[in-house]
PDB file of N, CA and C in Angstrom:
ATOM      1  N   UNK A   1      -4.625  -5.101  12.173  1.00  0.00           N
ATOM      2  CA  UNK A   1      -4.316  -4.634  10.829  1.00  0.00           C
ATOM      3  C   UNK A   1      -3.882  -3.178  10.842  1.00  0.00           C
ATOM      4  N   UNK A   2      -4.212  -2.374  11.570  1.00  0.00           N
ATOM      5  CA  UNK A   2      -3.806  -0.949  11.647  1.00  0.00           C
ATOM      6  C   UNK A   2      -2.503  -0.941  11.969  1.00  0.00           C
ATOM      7  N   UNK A   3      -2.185  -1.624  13.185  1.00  0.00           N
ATOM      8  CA  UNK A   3      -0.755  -1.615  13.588  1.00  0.00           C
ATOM      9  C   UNK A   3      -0.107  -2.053  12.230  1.00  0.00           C
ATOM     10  N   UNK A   4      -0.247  -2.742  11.770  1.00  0.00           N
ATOM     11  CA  UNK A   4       0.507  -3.318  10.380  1.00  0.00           C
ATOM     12  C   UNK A   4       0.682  -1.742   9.310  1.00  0.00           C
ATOM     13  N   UNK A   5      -0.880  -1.513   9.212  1.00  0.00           N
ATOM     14  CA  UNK A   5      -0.521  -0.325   8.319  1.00  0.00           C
ATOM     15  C   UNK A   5       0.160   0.536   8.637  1.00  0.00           C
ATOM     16  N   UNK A   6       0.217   0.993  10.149  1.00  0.00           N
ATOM     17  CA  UNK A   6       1.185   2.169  10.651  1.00  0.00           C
ATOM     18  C   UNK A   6       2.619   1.842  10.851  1.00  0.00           C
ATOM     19  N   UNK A   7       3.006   0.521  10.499  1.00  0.00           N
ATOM     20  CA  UNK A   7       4.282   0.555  10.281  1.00  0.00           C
ATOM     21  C   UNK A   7       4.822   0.662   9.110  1.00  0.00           C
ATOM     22  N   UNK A   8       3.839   0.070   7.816  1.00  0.00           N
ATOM     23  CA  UNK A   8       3.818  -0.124   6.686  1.00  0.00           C
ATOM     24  C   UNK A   8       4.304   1.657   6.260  1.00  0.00           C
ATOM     25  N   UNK A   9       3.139   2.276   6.497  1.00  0.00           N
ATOM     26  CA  UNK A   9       2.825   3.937   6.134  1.00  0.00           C
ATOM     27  C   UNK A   9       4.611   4.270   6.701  1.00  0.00           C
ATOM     28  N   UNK A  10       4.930   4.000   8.243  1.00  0.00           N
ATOM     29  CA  UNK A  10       6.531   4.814   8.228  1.00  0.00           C
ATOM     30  C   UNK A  10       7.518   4.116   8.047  1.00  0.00           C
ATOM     31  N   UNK A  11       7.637   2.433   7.555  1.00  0.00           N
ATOM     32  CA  UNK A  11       8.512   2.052   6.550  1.00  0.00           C
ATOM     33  C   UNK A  11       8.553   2.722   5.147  1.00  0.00           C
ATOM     34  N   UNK A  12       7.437   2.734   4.459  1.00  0.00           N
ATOM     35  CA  UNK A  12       7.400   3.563   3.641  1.00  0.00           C
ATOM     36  C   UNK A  12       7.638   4.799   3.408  1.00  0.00           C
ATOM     37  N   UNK A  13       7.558   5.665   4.655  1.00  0.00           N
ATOM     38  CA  UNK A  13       7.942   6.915   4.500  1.00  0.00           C
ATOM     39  C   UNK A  13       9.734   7.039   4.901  1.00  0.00           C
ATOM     40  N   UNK A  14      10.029   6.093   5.984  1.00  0.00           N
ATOM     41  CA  UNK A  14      11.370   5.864   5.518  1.00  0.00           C
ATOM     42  C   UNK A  14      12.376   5.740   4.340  1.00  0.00           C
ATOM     43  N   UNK A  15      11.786   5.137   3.630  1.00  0.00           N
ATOM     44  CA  UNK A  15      12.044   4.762   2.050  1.00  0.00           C
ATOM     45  C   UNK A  15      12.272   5.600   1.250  1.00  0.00           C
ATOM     46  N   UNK A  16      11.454   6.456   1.251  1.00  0.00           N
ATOM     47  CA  UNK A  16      11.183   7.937   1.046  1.00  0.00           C
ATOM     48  C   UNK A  16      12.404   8.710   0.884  1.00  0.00           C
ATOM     49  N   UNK A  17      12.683   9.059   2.250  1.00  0.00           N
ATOM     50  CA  UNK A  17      13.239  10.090   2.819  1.00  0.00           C
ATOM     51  C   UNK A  17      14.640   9.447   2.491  1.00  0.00           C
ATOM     52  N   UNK A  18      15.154   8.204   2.159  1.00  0.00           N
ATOM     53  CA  UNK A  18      16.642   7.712   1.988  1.00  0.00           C
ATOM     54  C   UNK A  18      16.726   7.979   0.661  1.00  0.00           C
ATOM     55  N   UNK A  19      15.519   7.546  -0.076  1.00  0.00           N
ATOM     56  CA  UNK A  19      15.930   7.845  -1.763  1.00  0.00           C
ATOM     57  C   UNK A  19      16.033   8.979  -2.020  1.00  0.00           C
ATOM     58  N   UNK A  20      15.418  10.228  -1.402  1.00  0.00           N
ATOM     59  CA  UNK A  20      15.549  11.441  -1.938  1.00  0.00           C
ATOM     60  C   UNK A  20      16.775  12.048  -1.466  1.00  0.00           C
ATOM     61  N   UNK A  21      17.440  11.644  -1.108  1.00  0.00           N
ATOM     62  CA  UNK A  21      19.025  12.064  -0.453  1.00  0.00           C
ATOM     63  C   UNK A  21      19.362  13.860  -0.003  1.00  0.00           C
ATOM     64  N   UNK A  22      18.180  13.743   0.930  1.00  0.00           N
ATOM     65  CA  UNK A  22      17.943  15.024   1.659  1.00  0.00           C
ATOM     66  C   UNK A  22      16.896  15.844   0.851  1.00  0.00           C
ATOM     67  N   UNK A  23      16.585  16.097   0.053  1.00  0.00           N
ATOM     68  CA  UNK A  23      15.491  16.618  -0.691  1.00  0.00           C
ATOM     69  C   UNK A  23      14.623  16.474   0.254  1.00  0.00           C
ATOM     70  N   UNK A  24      14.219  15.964   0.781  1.00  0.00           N
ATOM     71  CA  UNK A  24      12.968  16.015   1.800  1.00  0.00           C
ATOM     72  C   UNK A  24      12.754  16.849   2.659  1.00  0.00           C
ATOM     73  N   UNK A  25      13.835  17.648   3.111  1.00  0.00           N
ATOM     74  CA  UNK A  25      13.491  18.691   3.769  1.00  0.00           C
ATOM     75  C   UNK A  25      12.960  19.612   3.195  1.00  0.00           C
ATOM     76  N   UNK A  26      13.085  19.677   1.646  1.00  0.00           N
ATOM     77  CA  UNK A  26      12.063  21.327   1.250  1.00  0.00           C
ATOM     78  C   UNK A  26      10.403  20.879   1.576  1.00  0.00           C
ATOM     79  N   UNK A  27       9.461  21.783   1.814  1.00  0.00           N
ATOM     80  CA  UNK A  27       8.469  21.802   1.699  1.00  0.00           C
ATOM     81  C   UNK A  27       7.556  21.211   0.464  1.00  0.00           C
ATOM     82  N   UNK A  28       8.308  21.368  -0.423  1.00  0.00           N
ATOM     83  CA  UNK A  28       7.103  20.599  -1.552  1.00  0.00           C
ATOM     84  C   UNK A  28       7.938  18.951  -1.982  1.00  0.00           C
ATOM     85  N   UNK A  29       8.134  18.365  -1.717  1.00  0.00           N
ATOM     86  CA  UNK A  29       8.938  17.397  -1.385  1.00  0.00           C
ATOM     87  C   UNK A  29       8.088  16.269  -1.794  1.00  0.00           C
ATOM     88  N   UNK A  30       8.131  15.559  -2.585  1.00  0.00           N
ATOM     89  CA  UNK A  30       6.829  14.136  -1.892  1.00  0.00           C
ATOM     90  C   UNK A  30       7.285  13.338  -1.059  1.00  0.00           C
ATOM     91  N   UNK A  31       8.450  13.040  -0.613  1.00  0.00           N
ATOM     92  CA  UNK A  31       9.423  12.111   0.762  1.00  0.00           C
ATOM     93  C   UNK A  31       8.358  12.968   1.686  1.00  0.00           C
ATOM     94  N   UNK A  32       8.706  14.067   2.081  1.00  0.00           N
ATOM     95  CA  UNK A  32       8.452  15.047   2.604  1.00  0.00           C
ATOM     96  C   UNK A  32       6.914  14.763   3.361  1.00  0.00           C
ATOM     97  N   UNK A  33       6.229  14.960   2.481  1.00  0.00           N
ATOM     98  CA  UNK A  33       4.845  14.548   2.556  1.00  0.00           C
ATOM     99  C   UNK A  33       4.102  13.004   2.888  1.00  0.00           C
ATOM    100  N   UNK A  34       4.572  12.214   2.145  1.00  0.00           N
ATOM    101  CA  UNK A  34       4.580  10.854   2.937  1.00  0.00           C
ATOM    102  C   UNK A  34       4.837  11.086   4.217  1.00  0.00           C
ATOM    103  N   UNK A  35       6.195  11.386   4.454  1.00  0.00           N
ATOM    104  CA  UNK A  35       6.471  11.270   6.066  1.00  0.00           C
ATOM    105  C   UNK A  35       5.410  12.232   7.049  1.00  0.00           C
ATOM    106  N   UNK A  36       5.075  12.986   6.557  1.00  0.00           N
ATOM    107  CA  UNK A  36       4.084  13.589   7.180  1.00  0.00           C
ATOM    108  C   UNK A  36       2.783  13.305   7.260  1.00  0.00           C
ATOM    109  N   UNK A  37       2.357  12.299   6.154  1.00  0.00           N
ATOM    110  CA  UNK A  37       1.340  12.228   6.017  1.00  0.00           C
ATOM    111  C   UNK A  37       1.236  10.423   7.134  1.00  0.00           C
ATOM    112  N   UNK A  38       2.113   9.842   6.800  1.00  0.00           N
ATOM    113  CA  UNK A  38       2.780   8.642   7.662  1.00  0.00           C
ATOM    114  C   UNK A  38       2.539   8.972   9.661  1.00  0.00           C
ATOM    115  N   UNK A  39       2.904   9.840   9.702  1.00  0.00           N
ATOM    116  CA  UNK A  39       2.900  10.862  11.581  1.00  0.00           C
ATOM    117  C   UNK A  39       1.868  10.962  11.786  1.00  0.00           C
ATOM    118  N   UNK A  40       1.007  11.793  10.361  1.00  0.00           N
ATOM    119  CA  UNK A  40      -0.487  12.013  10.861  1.00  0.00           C
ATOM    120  C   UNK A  40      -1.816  10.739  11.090  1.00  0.00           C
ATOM    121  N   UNK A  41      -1.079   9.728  10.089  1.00  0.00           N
ATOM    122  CA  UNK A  41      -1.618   8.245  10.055  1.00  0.00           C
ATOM    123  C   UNK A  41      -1.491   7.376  11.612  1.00  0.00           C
ATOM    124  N   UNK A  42      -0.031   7.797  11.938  1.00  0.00           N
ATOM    125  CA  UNK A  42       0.386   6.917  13.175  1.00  0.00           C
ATOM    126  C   UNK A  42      -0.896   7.482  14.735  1.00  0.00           C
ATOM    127  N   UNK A  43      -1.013   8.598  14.031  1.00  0.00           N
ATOM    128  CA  UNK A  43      -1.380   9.351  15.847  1.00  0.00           C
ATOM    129  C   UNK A  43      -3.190   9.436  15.911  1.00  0.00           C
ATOM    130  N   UNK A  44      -3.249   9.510  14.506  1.00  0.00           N
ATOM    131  CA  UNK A  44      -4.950   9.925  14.112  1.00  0.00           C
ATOM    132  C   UNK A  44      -5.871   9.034  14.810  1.00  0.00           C
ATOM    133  N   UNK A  45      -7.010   9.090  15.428  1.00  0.00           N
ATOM    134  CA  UNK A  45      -7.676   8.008  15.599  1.00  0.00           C
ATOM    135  C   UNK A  45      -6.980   6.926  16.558  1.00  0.00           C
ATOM    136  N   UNK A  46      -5.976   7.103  17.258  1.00  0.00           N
ATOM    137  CA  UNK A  46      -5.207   5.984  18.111  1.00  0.00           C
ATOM    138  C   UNK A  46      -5.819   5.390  19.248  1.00  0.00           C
ATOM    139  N   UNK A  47      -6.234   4.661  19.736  1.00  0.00           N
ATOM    140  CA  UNK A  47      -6.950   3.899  20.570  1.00  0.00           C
ATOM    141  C   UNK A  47      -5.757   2.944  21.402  1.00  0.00           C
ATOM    142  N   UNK A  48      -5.845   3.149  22.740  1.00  0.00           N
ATOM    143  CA  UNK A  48      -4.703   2.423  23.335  1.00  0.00           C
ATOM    144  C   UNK A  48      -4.340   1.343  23.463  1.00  0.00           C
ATOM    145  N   UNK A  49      -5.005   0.199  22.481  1.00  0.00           N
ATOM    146  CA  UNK A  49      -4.638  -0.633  22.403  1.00  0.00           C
ATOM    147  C   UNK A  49      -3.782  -0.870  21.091  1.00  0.00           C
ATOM    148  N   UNK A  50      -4.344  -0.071  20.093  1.00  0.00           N
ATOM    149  CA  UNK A  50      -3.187   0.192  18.907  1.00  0.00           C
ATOM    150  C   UNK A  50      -1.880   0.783  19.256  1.00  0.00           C
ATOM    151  N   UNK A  51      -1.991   1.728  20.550  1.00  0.00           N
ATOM    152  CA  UNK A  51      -0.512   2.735  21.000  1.00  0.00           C
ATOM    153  C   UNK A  51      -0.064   1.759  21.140  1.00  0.00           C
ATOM    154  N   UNK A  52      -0.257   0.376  22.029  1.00  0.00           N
ATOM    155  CA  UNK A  52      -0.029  -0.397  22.793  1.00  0.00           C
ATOM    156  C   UNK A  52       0.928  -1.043  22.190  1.00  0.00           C
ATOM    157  N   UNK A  53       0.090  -1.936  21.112  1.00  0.00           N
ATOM    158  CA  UNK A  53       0.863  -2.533  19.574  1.00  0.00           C
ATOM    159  C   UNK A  53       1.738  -2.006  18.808  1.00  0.00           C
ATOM    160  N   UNK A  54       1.623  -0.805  18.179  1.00  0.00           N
ATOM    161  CA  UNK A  54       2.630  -0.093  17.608  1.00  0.00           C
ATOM    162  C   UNK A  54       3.430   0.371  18.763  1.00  0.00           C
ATOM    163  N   UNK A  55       4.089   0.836  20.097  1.00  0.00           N
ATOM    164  CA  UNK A  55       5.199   0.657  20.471  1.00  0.00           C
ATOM    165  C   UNK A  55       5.666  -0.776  20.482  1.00  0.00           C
ATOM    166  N   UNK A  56       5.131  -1.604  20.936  1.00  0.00           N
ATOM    167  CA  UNK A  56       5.833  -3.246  20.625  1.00  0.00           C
ATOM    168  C   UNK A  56       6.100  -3.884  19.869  1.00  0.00           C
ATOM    169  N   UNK A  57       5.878  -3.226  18.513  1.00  0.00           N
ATOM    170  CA  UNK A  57       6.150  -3.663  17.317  1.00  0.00           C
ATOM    171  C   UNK A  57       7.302  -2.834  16.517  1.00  0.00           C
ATOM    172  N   UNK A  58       7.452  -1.088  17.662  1.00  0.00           N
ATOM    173  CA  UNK A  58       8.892  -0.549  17.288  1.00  0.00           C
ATOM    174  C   UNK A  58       9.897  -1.165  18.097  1.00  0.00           C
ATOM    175  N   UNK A  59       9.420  -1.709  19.415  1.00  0.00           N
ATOM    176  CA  UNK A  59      10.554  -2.036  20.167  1.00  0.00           C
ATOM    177  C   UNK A  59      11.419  -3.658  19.609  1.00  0.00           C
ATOM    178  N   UNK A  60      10.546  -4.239  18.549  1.00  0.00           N
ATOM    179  CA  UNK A  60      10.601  -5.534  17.963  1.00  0.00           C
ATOM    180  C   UNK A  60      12.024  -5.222  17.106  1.00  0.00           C
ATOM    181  N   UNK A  61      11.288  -3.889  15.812  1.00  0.00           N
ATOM    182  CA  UNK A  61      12.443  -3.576  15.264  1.00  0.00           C
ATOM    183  C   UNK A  61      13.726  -3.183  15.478  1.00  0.00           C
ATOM    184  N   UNK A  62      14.586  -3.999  14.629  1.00  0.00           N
ATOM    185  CA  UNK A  62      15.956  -3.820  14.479  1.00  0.00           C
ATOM    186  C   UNK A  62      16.362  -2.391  14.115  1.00  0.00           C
TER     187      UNK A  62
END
């Protein structure tokens, strides 16, 4: 289920960052922040069997 959420969290922060049509680079941004907050979700707490899963589940994606 984590792997799910950590793709979920940077699909979502993808999403983000396309609708705001560059706005995301300022600092107070909410794209901005998702995506950051999405990075800090992916790495936090990672256990190598989740690294494991979430690269094989980026290498899945198209």
């Amino acid at each position: 289920m984590r792997v799910q959420a950590i793709d979920l969290a940077y699909r979502s922060a993808q999403a983000a960052i396309t609708v705001s049509s560059g706005a995301s680079n300022l600092a107070e941004s909410q794209a901005g922040r998702v995506y950051r907050e999405a990075l800090v979700f992916g790495v936090s707490g990672q256990t190598s069997a989740v690294m494991e899963a979430t690269l094989a589940q980026l290498m899945r994606s198209p």
